[in-house]
C-alpha atoms as a PDB file:
ATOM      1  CA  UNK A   1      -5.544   9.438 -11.753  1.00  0.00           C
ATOM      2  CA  UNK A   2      -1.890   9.285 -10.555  1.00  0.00           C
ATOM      3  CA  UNK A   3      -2.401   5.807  -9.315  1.00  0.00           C
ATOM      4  CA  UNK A   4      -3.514   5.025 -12.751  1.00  0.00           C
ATOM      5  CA  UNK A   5      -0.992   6.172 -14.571  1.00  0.00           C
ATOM      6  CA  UNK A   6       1.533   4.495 -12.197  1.00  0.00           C
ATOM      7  CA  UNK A   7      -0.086   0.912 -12.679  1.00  0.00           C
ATOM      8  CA  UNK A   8      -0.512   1.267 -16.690  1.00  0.00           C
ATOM      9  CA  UNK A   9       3.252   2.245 -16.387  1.00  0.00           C
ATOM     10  CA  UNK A  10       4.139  -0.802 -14.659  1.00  0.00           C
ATOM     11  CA  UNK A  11       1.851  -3.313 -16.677  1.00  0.00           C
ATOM     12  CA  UNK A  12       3.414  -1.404 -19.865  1.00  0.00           C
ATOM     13  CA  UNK A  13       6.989  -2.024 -18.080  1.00  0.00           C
ATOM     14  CA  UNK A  14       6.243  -5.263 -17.422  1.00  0.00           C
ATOM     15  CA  UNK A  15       4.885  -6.510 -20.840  1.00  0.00           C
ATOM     16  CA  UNK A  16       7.697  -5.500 -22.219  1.00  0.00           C
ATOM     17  CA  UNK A  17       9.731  -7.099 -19.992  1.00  0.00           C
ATOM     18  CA  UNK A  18       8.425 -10.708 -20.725  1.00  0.00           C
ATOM     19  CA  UNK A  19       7.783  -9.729 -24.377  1.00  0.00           C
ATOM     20  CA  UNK A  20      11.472  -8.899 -25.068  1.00  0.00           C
ATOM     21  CA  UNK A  21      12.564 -12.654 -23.982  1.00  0.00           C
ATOM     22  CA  UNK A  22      11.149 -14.808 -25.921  1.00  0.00           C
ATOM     23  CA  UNK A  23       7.486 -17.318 -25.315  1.00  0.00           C
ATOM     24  CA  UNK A  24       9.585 -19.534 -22.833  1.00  0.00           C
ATOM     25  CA  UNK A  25      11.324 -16.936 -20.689  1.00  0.00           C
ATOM     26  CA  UNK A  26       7.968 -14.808 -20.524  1.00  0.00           C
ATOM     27  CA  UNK A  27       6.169 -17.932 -19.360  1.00  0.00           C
ATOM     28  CA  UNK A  28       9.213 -18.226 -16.550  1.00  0.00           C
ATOM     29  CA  UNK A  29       8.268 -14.531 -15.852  1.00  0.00           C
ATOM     30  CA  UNK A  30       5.028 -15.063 -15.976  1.00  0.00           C
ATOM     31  CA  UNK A  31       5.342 -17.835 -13.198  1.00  0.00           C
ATOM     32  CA  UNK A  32       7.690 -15.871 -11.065  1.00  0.00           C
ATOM     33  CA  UNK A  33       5.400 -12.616 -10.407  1.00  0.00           C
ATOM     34  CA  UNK A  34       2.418 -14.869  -9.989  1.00  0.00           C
ATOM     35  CA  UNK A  35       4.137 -16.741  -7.427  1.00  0.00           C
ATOM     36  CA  UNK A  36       5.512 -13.507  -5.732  1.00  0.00           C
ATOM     37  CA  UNK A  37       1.764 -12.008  -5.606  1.00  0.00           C
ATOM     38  CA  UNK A  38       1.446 -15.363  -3.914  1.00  0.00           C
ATOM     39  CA  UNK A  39       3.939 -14.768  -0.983  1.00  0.00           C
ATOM     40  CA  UNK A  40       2.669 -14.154   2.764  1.00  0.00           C
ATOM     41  CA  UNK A  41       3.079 -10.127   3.329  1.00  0.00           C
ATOM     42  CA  UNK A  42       6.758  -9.779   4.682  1.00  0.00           C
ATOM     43  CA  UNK A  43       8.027 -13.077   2.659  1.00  0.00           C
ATOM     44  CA  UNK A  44      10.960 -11.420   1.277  1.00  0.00           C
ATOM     45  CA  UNK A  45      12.609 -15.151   0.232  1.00  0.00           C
ATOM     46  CA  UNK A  46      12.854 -15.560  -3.401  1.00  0.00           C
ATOM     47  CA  UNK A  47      10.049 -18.171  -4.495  1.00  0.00           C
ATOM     48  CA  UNK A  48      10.957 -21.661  -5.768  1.00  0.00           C
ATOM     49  CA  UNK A  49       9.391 -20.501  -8.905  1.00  0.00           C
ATOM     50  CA  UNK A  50      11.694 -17.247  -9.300  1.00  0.00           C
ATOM     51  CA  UNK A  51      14.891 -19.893  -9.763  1.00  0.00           C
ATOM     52  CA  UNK A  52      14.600 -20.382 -13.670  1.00  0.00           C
ATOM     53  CA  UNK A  53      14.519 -16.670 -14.280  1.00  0.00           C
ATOM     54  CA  UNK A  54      18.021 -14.400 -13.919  1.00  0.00           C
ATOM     55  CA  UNK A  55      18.351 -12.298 -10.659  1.00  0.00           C
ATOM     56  CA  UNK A  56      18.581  -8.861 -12.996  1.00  0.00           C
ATOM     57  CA  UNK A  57      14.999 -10.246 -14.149  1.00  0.00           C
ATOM     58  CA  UNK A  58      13.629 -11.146 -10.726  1.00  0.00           C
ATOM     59  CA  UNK A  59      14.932  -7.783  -9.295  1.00  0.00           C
ATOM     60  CA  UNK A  60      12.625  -6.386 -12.243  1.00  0.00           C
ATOM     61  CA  UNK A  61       9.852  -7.775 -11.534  1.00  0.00           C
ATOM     62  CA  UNK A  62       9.859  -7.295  -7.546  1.00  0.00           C
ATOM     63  CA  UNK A  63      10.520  -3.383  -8.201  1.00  0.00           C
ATOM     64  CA  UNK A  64       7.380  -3.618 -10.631  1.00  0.00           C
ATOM     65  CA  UNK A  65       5.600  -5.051  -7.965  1.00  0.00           C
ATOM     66  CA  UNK A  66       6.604  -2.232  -5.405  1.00  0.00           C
ATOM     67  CA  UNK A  67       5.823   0.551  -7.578  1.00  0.00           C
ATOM     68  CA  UNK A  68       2.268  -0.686  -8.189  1.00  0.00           C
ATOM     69  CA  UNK A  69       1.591  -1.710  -4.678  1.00  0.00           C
ATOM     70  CA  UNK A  70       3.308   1.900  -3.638  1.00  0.00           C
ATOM     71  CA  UNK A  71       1.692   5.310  -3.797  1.00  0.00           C
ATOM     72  CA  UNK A  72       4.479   7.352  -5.527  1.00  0.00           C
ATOM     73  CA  UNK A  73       2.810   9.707  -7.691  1.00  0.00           C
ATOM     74  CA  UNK A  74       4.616  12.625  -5.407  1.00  0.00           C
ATOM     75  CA  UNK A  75       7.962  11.675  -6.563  1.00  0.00           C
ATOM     76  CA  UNK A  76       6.560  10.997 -10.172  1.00  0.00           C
ATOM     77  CA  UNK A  77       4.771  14.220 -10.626  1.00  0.00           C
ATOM     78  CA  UNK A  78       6.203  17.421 -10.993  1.00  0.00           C
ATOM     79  CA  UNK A  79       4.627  20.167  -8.469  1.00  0.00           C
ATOM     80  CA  UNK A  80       4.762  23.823  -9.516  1.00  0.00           C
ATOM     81  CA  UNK A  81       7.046  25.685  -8.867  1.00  0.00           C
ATOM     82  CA  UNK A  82       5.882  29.115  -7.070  1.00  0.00           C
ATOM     83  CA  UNK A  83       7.228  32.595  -8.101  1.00  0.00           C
END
């Protein structure tokens, strides 16, 4: 359940993300996170595709990409406290 909620935060981030920019930007976007899905694990180099988008925008999208491919729902869920 955490997972889920983690993902459908980061889809919801990220739609709003490429909606916010405009159709041509989004497609740019768009582009850029397929083509870092793409990457050989431990390619950290920015991808040829990731050019035509800003680096505030790239940095976006690669922080999306950790947080769904990242188990964090420790740090994202509060634990009880115990009197």
């Amino acid at each position: 359940m955490r997972r889920l909620t983690i993902t459908a935060l980061t889809v919801v981030a990220t739609a709003l993300l490429l909606t916010s920019c405009g159709a041509s930007e989004a497609e740019k976007q768009q582009d850029c996170l397929t083509a870092i899905r793409a990457r050989a694990e431990g390619d950290k180099a920015k991808p040829k595709a990731c050019e035509a988008i800003s680096d505030d925008d790239y940095n976006t999208l690669i922080i999306g990409e950790v947080i769904s491919n990242t188990d964090l729902s420790d740090l994202l869920t509060p634990t009880p406290s115990t009197p």
